[in-house]
Each structure stands twice: as C-alpha cells, then as structure tokens.
PDB file of N, CA and C in Angstrom:
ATOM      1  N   UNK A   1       0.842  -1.182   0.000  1.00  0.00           N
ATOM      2  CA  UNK A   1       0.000   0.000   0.000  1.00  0.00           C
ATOM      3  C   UNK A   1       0.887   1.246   0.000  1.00  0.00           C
ATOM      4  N   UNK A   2       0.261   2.252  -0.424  1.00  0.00           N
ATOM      5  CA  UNK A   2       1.317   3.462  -0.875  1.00  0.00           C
ATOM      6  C   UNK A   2       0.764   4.137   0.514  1.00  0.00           C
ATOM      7  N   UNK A   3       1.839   5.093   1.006  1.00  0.00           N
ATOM      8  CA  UNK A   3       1.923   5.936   2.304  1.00  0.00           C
ATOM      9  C   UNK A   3       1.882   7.548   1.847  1.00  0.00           C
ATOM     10  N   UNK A   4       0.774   8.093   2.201  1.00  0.00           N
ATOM     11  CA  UNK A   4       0.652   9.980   1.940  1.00  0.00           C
ATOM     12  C   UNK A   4       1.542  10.489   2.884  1.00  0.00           C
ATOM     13  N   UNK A   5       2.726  10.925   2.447  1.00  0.00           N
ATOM     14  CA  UNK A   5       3.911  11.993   3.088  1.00  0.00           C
ATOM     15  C   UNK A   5       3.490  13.113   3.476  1.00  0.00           C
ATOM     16  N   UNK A   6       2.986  13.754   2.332  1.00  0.00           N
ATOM     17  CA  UNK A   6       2.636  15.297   2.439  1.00  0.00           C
ATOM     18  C   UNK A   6       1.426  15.814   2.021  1.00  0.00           C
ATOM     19  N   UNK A   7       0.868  16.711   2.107  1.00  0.00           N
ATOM     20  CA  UNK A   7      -0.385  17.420   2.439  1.00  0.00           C
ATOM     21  C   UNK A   7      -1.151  18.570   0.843  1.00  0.00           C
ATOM     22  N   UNK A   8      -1.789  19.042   1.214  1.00  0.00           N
ATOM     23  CA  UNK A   8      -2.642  19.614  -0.270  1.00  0.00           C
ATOM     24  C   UNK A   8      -2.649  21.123  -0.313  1.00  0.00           C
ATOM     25  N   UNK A   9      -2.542  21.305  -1.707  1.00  0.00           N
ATOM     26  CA  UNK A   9      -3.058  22.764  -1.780  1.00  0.00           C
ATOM     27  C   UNK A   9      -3.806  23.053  -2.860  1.00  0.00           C
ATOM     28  N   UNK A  10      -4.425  24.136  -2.666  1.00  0.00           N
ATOM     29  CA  UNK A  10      -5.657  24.280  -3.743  1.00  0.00           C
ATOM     30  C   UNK A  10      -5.123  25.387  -5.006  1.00  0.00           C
ATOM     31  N   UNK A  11      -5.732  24.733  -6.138  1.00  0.00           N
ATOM     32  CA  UNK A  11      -5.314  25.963  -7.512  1.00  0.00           C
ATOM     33  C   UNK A  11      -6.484  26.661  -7.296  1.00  0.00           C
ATOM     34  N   UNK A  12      -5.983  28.256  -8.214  1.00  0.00           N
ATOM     35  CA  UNK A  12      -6.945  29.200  -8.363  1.00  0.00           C
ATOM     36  C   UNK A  12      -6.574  29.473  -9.471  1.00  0.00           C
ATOM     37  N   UNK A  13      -7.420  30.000 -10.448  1.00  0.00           N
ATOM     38  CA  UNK A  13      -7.029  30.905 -11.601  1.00  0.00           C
ATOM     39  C   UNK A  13      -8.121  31.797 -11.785  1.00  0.00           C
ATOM     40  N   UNK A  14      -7.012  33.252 -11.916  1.00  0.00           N
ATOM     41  CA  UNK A  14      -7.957  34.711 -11.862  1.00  0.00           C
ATOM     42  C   UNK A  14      -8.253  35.160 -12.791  1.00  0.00           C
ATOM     43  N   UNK A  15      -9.036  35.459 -13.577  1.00  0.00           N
ATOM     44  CA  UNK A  15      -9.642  35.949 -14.773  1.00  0.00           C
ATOM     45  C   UNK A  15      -9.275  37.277 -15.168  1.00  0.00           C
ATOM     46  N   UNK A  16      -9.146  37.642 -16.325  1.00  0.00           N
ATOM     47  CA  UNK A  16      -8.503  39.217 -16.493  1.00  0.00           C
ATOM     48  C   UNK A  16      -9.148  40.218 -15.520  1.00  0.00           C
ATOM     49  N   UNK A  17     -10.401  39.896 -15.419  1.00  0.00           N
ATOM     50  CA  UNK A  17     -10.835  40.931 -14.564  1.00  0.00           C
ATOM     51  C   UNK A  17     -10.657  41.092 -13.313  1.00  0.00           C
ATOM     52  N   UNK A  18      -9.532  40.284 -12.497  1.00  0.00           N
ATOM     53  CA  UNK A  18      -8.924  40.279 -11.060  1.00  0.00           C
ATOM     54  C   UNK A  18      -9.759  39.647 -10.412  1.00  0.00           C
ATOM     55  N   UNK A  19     -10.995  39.045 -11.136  1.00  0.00           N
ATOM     56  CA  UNK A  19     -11.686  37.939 -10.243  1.00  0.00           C
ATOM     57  C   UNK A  19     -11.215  36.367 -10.533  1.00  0.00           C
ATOM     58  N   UNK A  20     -11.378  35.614  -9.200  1.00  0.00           N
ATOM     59  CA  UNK A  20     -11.345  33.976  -9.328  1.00  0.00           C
ATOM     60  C   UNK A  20     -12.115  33.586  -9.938  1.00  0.00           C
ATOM     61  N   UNK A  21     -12.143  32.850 -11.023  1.00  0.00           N
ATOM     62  CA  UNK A  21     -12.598  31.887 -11.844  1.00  0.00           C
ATOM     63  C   UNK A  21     -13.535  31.098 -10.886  1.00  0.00           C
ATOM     64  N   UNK A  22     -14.911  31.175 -11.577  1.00  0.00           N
ATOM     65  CA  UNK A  22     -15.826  30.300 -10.551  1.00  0.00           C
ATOM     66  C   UNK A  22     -15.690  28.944 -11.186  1.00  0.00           C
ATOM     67  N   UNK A  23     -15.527  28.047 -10.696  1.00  0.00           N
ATOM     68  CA  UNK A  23     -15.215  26.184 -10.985  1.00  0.00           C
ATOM     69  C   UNK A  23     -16.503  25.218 -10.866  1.00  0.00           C
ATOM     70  N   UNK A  24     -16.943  25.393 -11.959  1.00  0.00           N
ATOM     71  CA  UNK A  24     -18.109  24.322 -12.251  1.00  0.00           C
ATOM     72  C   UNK A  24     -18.124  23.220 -12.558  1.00  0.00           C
ATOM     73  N   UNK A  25     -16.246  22.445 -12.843  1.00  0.00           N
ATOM     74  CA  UNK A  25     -16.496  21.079 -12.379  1.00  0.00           C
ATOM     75  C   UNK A  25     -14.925  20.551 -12.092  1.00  0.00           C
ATOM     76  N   UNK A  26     -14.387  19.744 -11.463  1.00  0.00           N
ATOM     77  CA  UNK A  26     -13.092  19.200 -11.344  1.00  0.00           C
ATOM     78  C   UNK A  26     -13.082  17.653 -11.681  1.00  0.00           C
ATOM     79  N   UNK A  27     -12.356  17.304 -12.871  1.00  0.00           N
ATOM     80  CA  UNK A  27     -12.435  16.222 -13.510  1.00  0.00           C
ATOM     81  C   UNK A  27     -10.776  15.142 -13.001  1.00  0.00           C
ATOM     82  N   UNK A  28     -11.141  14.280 -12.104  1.00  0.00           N
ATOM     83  CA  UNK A  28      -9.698  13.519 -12.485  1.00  0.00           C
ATOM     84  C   UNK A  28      -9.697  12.305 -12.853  1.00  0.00           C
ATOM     85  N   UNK A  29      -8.861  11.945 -13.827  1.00  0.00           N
ATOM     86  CA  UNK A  29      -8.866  10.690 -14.315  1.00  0.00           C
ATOM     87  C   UNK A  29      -8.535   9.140 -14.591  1.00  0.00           C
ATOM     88  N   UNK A  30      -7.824   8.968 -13.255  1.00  0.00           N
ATOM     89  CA  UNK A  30      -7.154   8.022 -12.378  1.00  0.00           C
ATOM     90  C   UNK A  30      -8.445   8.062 -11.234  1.00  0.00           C
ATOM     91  N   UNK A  31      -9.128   8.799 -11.383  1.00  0.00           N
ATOM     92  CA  UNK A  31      -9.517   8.876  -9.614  1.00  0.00           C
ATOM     93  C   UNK A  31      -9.135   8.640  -8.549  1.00  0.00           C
ATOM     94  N   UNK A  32      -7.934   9.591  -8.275  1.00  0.00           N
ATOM     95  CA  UNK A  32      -7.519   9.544  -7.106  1.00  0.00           C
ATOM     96  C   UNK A  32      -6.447   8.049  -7.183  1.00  0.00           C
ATOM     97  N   UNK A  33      -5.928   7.339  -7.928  1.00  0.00           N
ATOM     98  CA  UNK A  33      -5.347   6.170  -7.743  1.00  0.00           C
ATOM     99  C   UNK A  33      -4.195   6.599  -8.323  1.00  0.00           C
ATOM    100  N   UNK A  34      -2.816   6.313  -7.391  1.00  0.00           N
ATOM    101  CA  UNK A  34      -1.664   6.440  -7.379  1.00  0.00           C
ATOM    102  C   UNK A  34      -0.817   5.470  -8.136  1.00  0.00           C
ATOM    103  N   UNK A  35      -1.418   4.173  -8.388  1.00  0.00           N
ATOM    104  CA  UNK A  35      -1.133   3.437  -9.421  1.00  0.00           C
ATOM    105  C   UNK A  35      -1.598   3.635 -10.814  1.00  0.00           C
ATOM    106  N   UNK A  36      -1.976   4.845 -11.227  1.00  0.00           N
ATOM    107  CA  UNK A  36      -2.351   4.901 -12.586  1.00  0.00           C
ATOM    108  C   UNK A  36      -2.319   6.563 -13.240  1.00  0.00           C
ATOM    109  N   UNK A  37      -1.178   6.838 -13.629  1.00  0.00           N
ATOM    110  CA  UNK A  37      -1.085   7.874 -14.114  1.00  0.00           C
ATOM    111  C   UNK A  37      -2.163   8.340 -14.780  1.00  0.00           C
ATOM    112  N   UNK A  38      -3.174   9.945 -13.921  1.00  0.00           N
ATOM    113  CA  UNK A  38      -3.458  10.618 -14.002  1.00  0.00           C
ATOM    114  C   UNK A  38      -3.627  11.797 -14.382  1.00  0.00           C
ATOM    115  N   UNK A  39      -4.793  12.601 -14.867  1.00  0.00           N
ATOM    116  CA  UNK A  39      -4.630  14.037 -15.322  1.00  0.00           C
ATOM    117  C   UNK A  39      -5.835  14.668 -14.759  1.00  0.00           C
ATOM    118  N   UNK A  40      -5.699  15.900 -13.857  1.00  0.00           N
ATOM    119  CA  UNK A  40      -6.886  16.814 -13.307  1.00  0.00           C
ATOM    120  C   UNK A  40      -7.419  17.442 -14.028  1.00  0.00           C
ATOM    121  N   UNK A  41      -8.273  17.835 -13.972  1.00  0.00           N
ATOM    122  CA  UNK A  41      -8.800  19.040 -15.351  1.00  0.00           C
ATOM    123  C   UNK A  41      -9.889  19.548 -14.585  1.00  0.00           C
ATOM    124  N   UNK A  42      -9.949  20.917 -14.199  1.00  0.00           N
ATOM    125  CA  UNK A  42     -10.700  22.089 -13.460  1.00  0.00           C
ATOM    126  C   UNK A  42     -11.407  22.990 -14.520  1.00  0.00           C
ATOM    127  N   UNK A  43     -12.570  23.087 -14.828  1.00  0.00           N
ATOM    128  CA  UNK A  43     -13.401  23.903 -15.665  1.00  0.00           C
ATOM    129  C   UNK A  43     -14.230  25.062 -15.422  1.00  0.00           C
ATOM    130  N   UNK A  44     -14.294  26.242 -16.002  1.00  0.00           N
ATOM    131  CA  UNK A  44     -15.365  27.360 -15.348  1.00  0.00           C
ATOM    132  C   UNK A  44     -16.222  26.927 -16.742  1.00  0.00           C
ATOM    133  N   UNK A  45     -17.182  26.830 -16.730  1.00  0.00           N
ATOM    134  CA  UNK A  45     -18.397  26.993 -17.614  1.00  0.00           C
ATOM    135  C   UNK A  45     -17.461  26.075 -18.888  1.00  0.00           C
ATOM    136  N   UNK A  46     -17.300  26.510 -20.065  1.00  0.00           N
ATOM    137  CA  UNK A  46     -16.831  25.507 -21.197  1.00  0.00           C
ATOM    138  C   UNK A  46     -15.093  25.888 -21.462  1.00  0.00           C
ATOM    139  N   UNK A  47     -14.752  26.684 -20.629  1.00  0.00           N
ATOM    140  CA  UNK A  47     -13.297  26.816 -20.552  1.00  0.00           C
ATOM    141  C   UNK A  47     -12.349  26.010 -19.524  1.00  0.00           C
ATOM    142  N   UNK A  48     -11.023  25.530 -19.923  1.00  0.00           N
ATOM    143  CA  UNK A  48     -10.394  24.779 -19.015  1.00  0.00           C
ATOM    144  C   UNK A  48      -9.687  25.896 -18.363  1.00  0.00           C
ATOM    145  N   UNK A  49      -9.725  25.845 -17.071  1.00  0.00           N
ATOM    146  CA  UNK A  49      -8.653  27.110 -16.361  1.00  0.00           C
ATOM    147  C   UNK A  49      -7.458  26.169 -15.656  1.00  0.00           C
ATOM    148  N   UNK A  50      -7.552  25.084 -15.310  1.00  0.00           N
ATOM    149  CA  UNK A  50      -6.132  24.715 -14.732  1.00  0.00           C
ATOM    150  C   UNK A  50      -6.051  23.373 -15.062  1.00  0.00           C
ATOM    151  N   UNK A  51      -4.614  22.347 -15.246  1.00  0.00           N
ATOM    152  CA  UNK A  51      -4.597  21.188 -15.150  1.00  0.00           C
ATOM    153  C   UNK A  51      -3.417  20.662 -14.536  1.00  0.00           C
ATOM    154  N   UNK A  52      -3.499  19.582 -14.792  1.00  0.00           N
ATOM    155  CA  UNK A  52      -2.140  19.029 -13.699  1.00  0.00           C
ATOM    156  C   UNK A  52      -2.566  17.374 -13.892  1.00  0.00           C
ATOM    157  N   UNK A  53      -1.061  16.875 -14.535  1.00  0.00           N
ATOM    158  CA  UNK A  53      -0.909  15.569 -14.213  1.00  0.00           C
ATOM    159  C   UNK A  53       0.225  15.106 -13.596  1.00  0.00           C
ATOM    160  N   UNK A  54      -0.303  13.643 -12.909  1.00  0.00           N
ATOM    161  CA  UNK A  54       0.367  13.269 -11.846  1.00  0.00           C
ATOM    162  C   UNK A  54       1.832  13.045 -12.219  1.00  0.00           C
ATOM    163  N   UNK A  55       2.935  13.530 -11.622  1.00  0.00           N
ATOM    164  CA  UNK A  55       4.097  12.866 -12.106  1.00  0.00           C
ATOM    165  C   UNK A  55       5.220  12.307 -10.967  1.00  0.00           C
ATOM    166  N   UNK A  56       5.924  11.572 -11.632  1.00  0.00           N
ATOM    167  CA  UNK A  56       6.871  11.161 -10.411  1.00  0.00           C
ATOM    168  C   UNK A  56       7.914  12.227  -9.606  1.00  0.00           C
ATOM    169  N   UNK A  57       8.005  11.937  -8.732  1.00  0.00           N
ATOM    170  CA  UNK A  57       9.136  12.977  -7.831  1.00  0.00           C
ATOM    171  C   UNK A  57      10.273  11.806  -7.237  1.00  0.00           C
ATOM    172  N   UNK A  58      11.358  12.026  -7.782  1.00  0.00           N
ATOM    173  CA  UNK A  58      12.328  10.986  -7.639  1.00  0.00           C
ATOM    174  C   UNK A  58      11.706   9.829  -8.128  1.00  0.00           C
ATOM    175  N   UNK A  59      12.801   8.543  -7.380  1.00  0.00           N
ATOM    176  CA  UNK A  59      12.331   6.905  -7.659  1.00  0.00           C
ATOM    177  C   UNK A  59      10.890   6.310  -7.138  1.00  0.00           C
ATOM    178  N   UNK A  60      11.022   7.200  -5.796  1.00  0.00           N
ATOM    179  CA  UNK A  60       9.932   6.566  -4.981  1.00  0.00           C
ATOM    180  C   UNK A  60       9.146   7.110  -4.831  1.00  0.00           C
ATOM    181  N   UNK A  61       8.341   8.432  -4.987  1.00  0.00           N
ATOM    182  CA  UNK A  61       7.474   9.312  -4.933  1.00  0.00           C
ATOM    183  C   UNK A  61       6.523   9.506  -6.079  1.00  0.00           C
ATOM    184  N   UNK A  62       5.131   9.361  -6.014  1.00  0.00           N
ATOM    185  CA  UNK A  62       4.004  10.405  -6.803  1.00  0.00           C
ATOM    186  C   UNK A  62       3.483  11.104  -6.253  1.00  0.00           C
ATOM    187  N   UNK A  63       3.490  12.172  -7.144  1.00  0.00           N
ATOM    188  CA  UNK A  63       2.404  13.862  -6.926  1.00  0.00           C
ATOM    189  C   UNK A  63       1.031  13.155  -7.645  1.00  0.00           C
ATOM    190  N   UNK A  64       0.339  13.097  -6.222  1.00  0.00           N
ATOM    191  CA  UNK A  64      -1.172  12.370  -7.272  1.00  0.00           C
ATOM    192  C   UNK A  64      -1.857  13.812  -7.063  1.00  0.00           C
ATOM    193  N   UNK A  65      -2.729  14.005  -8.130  1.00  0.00           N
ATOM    194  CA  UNK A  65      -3.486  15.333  -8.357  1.00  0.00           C
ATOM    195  C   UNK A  65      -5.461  14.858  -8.063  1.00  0.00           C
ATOM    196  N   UNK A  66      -5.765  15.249  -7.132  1.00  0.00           N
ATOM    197  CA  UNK A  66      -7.529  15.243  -7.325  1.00  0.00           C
ATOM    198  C   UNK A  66      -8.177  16.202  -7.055  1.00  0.00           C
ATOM    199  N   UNK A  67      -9.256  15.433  -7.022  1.00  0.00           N
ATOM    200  CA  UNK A  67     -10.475  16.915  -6.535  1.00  0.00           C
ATOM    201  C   UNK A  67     -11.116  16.412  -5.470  1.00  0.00           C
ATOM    202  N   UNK A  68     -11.404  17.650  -4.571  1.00  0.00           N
ATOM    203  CA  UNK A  68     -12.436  17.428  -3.465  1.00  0.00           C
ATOM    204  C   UNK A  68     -13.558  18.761  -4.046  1.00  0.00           C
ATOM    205  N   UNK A  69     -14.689  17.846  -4.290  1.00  0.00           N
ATOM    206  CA  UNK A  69     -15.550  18.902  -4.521  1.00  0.00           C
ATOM    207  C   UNK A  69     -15.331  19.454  -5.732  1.00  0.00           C
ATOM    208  N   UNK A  70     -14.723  21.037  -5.922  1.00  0.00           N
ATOM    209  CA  UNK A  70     -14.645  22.026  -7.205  1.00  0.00           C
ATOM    210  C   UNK A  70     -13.378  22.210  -6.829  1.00  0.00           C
ATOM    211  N   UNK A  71     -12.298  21.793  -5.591  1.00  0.00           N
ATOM    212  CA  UNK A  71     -10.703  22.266  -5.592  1.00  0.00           C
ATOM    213  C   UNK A  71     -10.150  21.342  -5.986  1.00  0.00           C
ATOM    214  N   UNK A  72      -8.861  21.773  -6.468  1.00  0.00           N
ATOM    215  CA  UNK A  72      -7.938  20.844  -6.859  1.00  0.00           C
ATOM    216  C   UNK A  72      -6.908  20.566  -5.545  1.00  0.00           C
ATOM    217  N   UNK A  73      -6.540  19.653  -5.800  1.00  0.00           N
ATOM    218  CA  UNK A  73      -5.416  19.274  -4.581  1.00  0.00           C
ATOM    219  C   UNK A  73      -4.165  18.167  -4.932  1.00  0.00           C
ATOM    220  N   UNK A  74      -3.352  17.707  -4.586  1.00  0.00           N
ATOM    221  CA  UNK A  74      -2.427  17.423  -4.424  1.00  0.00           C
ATOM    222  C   UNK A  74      -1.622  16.379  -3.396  1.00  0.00           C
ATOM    223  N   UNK A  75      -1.262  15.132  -3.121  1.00  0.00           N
ATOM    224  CA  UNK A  75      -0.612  14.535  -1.866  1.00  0.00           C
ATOM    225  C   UNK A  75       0.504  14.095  -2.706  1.00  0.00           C
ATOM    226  N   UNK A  76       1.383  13.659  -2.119  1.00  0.00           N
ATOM    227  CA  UNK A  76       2.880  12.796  -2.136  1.00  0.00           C
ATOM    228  C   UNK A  76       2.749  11.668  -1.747  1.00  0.00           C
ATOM    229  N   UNK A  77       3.293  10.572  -2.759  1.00  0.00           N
ATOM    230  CA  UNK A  77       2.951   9.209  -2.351  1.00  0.00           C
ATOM    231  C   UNK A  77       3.883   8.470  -2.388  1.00  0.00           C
ATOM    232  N   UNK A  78       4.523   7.582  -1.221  1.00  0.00           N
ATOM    233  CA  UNK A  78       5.443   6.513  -1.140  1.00  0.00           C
ATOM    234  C   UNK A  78       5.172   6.102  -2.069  1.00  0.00           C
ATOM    235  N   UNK A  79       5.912   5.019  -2.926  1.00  0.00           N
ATOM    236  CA  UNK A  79       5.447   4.086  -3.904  1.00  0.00           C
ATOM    237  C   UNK A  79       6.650   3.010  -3.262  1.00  0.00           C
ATOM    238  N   UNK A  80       5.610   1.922  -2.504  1.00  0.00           N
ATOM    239  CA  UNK A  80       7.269   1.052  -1.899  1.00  0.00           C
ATOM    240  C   UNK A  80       7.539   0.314  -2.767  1.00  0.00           C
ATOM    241  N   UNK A  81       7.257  -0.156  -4.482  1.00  0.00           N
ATOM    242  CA  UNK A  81       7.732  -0.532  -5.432  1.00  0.00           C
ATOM    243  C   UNK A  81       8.391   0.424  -6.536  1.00  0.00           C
ATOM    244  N   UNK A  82       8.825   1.453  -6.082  1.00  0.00           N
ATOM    245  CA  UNK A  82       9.430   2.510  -6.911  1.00  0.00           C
ATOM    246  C   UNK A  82       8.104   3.275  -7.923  1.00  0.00           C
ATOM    247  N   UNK A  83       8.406   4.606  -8.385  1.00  0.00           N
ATOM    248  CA  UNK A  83       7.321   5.275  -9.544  1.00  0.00           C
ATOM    249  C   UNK A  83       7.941   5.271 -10.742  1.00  0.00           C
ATOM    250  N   UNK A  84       7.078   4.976 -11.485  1.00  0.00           N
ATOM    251  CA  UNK A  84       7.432   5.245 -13.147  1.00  0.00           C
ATOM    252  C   UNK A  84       6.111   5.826 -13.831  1.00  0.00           C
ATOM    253  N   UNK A  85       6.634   7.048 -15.202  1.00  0.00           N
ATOM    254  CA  UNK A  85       6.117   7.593 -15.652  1.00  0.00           C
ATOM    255  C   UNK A  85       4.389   7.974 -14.890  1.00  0.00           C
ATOM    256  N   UNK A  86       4.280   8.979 -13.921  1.00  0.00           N
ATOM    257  CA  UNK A  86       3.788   9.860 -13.274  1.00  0.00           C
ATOM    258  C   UNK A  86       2.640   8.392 -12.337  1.00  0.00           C
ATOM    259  N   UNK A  87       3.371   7.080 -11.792  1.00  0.00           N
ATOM    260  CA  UNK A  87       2.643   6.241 -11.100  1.00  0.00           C
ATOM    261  C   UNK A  87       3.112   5.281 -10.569  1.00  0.00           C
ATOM    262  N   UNK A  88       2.615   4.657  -9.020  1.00  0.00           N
ATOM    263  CA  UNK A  88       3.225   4.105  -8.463  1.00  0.00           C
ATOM    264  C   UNK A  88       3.352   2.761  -9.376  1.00  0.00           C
ATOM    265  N   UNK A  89       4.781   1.705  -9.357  1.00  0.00           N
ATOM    266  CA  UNK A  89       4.391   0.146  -9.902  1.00  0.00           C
ATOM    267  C   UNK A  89       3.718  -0.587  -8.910  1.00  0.00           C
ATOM    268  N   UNK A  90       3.237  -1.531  -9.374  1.00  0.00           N
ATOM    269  CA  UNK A  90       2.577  -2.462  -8.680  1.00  0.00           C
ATOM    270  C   UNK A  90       3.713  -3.637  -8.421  1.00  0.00           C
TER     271      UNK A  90
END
C-alpha cells in the first residue's frame, strides 16, 4: 500500500478581470489512484482554467493530483515498489 507523506493545496485561476474563476467542475482521471497515471482538469463553464498531471518525484514518490468537490489538490505518495512515468508500480 502506498503511504501519503505530504499534504494539499488548492489551484486558483484569476480571470482578467482580477476575479477567481468560478469552478463548475473538477475532472480527475485516475480517480484519485496512485497506481495509474493521471490528469486533473478544473473547468469554469466551457473553458479549461487549470490542469495538472500526476508525475513522479524521484524513484519513490508520486504527486497524485484530485479533486475534493470544485478544488484541486495534491498529496505525495510513497510508492514502496518505486514510480514510473507519473505512477506508483505495482
């Protein structure tokens, strides 16, 4: 089983007009699974405003990307079989 190291933070993206982008849906496509390289995708109405896919950090680490709700977020994941191309091996 993979071990969460580290903790989350949320994207924003501000619209020319100095307002936050209101987020009408957060799409990820691994769901949340650290064994399967992933891609987030955050939407205001029919525009994409942010994305992020999961990638490895060193041998042993993934940046898995999800959503709670309409935020995006982020953990660090042991992979005690080493990571390749943005996922833990099995």
């Amino acid at each position: 089983m993979a071990i969460v190291i580290a903790g989350i933070y949320a994207l924003t993206r501000v619209q020319p007009t100095g307002q936050a982008a209101t987020i009408t849906t957060c799409i990820d496509t691994d769901n949340n699974d650290p064994y399967v390289k992933g891609t987030l995708t955050m939407t205001a109405g029919d525009s994409v405003v942010a994305s992020a896919t999961d990638v490895c950090e060193g041998d042993r680490m993934v940046v898995e990307h999800y959503c709670v709700v309409s935020t995006a977020v982020f953990r660090t994941v042991v992979c005690p079989n080493g990571c390749q191309d943005g996922a833990c091996v099995r």
